[in-house]
C-alpha atoms as a PDB file:
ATOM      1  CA  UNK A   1       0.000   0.000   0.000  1.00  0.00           C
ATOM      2  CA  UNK A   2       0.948   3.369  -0.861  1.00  0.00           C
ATOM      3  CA  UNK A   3       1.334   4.636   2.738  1.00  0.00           C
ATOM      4  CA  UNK A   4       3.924   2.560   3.523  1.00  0.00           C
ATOM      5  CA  UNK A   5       6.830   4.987   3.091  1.00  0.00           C
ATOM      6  CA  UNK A   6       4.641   7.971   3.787  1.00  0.00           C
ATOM      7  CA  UNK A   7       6.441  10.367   5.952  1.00  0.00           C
ATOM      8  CA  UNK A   8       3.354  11.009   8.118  1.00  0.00           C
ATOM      9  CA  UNK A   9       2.729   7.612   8.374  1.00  0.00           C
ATOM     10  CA  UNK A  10       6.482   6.825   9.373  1.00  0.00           C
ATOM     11  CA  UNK A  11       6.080   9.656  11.681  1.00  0.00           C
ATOM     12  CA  UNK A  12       2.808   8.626  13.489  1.00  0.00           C
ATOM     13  CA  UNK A  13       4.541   4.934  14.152  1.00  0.00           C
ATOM     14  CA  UNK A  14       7.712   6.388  15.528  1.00  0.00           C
ATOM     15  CA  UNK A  15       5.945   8.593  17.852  1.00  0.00           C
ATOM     16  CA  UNK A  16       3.357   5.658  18.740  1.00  0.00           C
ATOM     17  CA  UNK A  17       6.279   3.578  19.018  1.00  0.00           C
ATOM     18  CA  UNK A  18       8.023   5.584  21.757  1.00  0.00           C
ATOM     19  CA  UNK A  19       4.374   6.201  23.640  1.00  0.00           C
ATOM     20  CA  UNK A  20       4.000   2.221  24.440  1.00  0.00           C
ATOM     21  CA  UNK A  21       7.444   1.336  24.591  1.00  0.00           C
ATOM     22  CA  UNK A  22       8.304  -0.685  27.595  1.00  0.00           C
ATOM     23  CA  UNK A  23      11.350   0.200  30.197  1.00  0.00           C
ATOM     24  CA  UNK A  24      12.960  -3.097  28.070  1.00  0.00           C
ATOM     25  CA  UNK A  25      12.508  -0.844  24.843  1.00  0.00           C
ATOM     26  CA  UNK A  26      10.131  -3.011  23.401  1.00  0.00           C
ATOM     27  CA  UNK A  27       6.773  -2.931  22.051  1.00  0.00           C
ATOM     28  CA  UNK A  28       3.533  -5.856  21.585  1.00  0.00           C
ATOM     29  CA  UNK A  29       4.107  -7.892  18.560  1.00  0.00           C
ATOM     30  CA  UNK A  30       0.725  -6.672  17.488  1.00  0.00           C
ATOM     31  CA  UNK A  31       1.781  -2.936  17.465  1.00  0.00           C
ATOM     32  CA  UNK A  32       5.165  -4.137  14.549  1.00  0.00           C
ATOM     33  CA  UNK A  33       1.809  -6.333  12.908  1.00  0.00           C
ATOM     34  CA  UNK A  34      -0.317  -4.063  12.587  1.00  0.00           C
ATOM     35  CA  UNK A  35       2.121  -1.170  11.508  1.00  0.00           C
ATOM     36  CA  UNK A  36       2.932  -3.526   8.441  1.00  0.00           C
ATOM     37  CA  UNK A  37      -0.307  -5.125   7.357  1.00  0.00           C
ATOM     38  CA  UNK A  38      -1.914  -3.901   4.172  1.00  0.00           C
ATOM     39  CA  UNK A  39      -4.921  -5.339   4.886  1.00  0.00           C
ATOM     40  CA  UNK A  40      -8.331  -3.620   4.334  1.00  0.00           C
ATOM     41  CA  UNK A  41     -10.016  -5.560   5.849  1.00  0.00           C
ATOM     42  CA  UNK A  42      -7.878  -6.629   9.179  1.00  0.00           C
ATOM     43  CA  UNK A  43      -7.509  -2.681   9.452  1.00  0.00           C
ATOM     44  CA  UNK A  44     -11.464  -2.054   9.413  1.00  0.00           C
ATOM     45  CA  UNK A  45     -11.525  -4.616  12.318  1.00  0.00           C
ATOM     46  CA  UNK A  46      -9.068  -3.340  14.294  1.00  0.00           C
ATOM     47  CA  UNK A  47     -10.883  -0.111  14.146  1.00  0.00           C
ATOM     48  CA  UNK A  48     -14.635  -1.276  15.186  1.00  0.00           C
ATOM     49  CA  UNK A  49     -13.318  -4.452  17.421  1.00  0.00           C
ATOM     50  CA  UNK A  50     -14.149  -3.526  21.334  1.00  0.00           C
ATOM     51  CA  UNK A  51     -11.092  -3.397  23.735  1.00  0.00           C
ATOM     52  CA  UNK A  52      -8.875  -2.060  20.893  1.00  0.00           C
ATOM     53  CA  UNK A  53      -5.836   0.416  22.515  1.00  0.00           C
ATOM     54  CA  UNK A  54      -5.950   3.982  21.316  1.00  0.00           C
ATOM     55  CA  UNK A  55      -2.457   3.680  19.619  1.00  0.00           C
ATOM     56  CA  UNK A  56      -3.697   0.123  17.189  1.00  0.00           C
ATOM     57  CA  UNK A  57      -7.339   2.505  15.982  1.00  0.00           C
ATOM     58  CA  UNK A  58      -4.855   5.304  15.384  1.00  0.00           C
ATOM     59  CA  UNK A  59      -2.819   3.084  12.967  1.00  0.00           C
ATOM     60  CA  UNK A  60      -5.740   1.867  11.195  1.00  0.00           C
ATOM     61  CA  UNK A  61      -8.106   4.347  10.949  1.00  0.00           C
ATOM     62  CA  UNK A  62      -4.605   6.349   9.453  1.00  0.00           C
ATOM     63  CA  UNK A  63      -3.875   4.044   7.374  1.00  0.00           C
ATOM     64  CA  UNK A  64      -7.365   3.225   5.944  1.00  0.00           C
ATOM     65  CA  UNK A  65      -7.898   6.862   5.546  1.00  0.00           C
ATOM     66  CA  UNK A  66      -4.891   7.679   3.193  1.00  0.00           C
ATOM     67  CA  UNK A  67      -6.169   4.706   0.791  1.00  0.00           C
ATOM     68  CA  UNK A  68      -9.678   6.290   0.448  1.00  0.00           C
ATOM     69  CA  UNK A  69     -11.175   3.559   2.795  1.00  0.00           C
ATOM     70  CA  UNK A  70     -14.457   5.663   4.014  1.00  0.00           C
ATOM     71  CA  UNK A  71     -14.578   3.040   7.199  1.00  0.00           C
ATOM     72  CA  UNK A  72     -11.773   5.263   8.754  1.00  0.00           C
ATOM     73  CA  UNK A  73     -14.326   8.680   8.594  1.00  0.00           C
ATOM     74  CA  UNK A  74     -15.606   8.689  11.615  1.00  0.00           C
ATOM     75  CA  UNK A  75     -12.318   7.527  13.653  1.00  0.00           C
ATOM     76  CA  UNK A  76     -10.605  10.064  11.823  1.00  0.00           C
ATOM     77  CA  UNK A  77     -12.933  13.252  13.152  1.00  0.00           C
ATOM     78  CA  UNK A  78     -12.674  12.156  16.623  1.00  0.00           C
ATOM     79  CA  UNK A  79      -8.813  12.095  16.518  1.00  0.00           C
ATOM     80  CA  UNK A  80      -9.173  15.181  14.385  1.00  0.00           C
ATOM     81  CA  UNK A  81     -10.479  16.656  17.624  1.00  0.00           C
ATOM     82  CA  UNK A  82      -8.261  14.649  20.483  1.00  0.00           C
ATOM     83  CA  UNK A  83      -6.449  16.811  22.686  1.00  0.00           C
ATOM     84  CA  UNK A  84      -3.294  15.747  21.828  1.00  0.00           C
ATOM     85  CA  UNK A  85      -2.240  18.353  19.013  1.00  0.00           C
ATOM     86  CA  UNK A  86       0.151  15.807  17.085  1.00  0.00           C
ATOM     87  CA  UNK A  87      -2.847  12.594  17.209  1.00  0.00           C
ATOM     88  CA  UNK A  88      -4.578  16.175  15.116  1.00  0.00           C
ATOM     89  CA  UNK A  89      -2.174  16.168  12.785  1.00  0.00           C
ATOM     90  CA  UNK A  90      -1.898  12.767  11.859  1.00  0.00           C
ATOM     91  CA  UNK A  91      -5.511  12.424  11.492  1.00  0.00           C
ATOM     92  CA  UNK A  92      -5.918  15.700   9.374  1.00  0.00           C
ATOM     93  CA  UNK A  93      -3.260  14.529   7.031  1.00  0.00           C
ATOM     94  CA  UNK A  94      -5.142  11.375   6.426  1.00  0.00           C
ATOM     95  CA  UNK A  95      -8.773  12.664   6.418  1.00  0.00           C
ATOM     96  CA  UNK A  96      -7.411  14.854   3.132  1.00  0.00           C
ATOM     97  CA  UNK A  97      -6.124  12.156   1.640  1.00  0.00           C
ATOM     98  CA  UNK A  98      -9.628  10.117   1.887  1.00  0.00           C
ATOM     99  CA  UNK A  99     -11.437  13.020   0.471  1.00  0.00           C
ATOM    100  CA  UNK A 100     -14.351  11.819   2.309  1.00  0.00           C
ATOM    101  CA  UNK A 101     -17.662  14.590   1.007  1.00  0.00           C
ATOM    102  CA  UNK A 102     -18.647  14.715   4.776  1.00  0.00           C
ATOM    103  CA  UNK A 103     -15.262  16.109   6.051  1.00  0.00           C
ATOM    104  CA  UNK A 104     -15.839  19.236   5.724  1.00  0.00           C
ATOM    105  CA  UNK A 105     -19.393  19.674   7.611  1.00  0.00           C
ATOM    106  CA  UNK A 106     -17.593  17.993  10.383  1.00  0.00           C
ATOM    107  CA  UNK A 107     -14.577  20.283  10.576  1.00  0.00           C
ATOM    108  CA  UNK A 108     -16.229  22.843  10.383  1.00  0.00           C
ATOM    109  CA  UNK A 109     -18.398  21.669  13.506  1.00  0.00           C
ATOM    110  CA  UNK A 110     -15.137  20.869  15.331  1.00  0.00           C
ATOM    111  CA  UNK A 111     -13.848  24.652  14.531  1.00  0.00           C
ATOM    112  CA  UNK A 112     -17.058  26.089  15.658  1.00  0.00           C
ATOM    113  CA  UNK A 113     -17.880  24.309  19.179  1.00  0.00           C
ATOM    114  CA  UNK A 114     -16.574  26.870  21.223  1.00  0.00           C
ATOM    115  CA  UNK A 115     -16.948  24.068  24.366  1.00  0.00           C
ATOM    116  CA  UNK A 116     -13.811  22.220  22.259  1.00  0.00           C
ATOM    117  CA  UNK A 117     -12.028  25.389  21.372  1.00  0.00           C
ATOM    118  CA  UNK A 118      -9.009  24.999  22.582  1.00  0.00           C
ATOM    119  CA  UNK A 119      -8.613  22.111  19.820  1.00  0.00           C
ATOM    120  CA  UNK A 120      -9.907  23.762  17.194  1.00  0.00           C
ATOM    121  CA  UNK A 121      -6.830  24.303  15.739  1.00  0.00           C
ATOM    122  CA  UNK A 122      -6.159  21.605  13.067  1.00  0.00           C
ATOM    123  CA  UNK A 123      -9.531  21.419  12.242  1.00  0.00           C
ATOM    124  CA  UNK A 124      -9.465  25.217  11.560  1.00  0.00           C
ATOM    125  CA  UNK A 125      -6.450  24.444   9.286  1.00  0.00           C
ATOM    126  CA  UNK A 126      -7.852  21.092   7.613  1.00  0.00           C
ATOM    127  CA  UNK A 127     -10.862  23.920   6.383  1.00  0.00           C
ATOM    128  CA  UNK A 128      -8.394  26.201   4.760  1.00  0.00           C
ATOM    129  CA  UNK A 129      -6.769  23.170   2.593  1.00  0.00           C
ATOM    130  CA  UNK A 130     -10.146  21.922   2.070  1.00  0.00           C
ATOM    131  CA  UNK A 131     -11.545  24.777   0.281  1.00  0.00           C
ATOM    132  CA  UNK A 132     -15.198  23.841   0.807  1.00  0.00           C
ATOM    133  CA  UNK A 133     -17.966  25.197   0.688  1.00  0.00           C
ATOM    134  CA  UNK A 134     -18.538  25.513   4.796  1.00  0.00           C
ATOM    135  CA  UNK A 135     -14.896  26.705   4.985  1.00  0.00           C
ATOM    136  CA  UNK A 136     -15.049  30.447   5.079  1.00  0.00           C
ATOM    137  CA  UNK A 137     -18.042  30.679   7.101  1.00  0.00           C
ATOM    138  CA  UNK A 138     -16.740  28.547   9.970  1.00  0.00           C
ATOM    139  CA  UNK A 139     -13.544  30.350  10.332  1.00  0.00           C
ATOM    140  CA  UNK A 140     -15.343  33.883  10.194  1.00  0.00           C
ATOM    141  CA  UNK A 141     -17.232  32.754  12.615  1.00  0.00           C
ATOM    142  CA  UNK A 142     -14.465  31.686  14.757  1.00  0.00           C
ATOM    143  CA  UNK A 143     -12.480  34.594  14.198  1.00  0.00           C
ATOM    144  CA  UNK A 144     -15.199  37.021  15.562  1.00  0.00           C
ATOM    145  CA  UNK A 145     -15.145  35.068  18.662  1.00  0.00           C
ATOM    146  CA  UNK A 146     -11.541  35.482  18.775  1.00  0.00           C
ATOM    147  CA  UNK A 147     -11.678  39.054  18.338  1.00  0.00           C
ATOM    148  CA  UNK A 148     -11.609  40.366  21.898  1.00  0.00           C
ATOM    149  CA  UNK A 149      -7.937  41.331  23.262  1.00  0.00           C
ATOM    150  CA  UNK A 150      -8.008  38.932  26.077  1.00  0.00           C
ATOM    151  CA  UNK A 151      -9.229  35.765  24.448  1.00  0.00           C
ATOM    152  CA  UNK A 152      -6.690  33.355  25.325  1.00  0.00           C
ATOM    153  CA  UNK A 153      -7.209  30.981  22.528  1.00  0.00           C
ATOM    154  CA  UNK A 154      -5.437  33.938  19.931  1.00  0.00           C
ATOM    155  CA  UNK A 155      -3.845  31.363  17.883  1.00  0.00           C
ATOM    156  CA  UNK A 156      -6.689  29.864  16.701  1.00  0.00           C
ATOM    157  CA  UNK A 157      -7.795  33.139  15.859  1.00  0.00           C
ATOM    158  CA  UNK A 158      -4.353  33.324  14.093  1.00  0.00           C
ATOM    159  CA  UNK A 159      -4.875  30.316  12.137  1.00  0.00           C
ATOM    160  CA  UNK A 160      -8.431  32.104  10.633  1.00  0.00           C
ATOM    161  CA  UNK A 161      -6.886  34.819   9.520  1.00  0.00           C
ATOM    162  CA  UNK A 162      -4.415  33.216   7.546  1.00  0.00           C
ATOM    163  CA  UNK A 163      -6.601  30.914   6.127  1.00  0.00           C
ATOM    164  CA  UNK A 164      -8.749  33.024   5.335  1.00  0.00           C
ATOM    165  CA  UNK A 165      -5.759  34.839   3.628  1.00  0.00           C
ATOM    166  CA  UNK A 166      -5.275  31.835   2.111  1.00  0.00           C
ATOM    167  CA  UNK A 167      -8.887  30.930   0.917  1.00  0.00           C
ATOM    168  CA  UNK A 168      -9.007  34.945  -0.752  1.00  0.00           C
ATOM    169  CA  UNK A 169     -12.508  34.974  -0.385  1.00  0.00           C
ATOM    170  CA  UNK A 170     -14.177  38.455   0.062  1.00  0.00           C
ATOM    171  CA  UNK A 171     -16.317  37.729   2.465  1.00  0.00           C
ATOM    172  CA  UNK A 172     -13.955  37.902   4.789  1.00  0.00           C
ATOM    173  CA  UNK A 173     -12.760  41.281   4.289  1.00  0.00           C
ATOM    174  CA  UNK A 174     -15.315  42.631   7.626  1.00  0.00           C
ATOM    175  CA  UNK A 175     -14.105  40.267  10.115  1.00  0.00           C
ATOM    176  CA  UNK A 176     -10.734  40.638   8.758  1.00  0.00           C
ATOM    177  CA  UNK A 177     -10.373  44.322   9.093  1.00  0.00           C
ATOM    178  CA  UNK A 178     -12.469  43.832  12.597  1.00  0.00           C
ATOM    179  CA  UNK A 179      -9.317  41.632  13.471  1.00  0.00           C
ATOM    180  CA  UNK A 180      -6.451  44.471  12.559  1.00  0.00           C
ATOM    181  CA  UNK A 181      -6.723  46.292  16.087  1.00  0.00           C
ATOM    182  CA  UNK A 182      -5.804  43.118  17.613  1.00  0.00           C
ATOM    183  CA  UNK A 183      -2.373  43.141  19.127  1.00  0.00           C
ATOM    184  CA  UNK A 184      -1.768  39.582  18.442  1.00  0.00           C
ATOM    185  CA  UNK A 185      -4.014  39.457  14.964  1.00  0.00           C
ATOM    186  CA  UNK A 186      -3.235  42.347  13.381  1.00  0.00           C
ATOM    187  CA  UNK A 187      -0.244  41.932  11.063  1.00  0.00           C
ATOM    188  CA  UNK A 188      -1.838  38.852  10.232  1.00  0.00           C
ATOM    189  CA  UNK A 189      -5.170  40.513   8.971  1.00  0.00           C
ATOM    190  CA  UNK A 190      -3.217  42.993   7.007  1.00  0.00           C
ATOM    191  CA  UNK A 191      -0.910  40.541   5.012  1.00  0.00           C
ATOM    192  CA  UNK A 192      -4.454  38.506   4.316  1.00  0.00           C
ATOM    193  CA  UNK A 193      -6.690  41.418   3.569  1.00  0.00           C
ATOM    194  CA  UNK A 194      -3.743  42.465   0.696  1.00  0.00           C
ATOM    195  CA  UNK A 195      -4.642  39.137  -0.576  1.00  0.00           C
ATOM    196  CA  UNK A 196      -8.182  39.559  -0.746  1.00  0.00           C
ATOM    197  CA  UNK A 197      -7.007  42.807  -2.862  1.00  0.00           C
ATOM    198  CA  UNK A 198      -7.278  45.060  -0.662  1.00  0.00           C
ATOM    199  CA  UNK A 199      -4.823  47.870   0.232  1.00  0.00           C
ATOM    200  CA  UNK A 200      -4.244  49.186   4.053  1.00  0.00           C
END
């Protein structure tokens, strides 16, 4: 399978590797298994079989995902939205690659539960590289929320601005130019708003 000597997947099973490594420096024989089988169909049961460890649904629900397996979807959003920022990663890189239609809807979901907020981040970025139709509106909705000085969670206000910078889509220009006062925002909003064509 293609995945195989995909950086991010190399990357996910190093880091997973070092997580449930014993104090011997060794890991189960099912973690080396699984990391190596290019089976459909032992990955989809791995992923819905009860008692599974978070590390063996991570592998398969990656490694589904990247070969356009829709099985992985709904694995995929809830790592999308774990609190550990790199488990995000992983599972945005693969839920791009699966080019799933419903990824979008639930991104932009994720992005907008302001209960979740302070993980909003890669699913904030997964909408930018999507380019779908719910992307713009989700992250000018977020930004506004971001807007006041004190919100702590600034970066994920950060991460609207330049994708919506990145996105160019004029709707964007009021709660971009709403965003230049911000201290931490500001510079950001300017470089996007020049790409939306407009001058400051």
């Amino acid at each position: 399978m293609e995945y195989a000597a995909d950086p991010e997947f190399c990357s996910m099973i190093d880091r997973l590797r070092d997580e449930i490594e014993n104090d011997a420096g060794t890991v189960p024989a099912a973690f080396e298994q699984l990391a190596e089988t290019t089976d459909p169909e032992e990955l989809h049961h791995v992923l819905t079989a009860p008692g599974q460890p978070l590390w063996a649904r991570e592998i398969a629900a990656y490694a589904l995902g990247v070969t356009g397996d829709p099985r992985a979807f709904e694995a995929l959003v809830l790592l999308l939205n774990h609190r550990d920022p790199e488990r995000c990663v992983t599972a945005a890189h693969a839920l791009t690659r699966l080019g799933d239609p419903r990824t979008a809807r639930a991104a932009a979901a994720l992005a907008t539960n302001e209960l979740r907020v302070a993980y909003a981040l890669l699913p904030i970025r997964l909408l930018a590289a999507l380019r779908a139709p719910e992307s713009v509106p989700a992250l000018i909705t977020v930004l506004e929320r971001r807007l006041p000085a004190d919100d702590p969670h600034w970066r994920v206000g950060l991460a609207c601005v330049e994708g919506l910078g990145t996105l160019g889509d004029p709707r964007a220009r009021p709660a971009l130019e709403a965003a230049l006062p911000h201290p931490r925002l500001g510079a950001a909003a300017e470089a996007s708003l020049g790409r939306l064509g407009t001058t400051h």
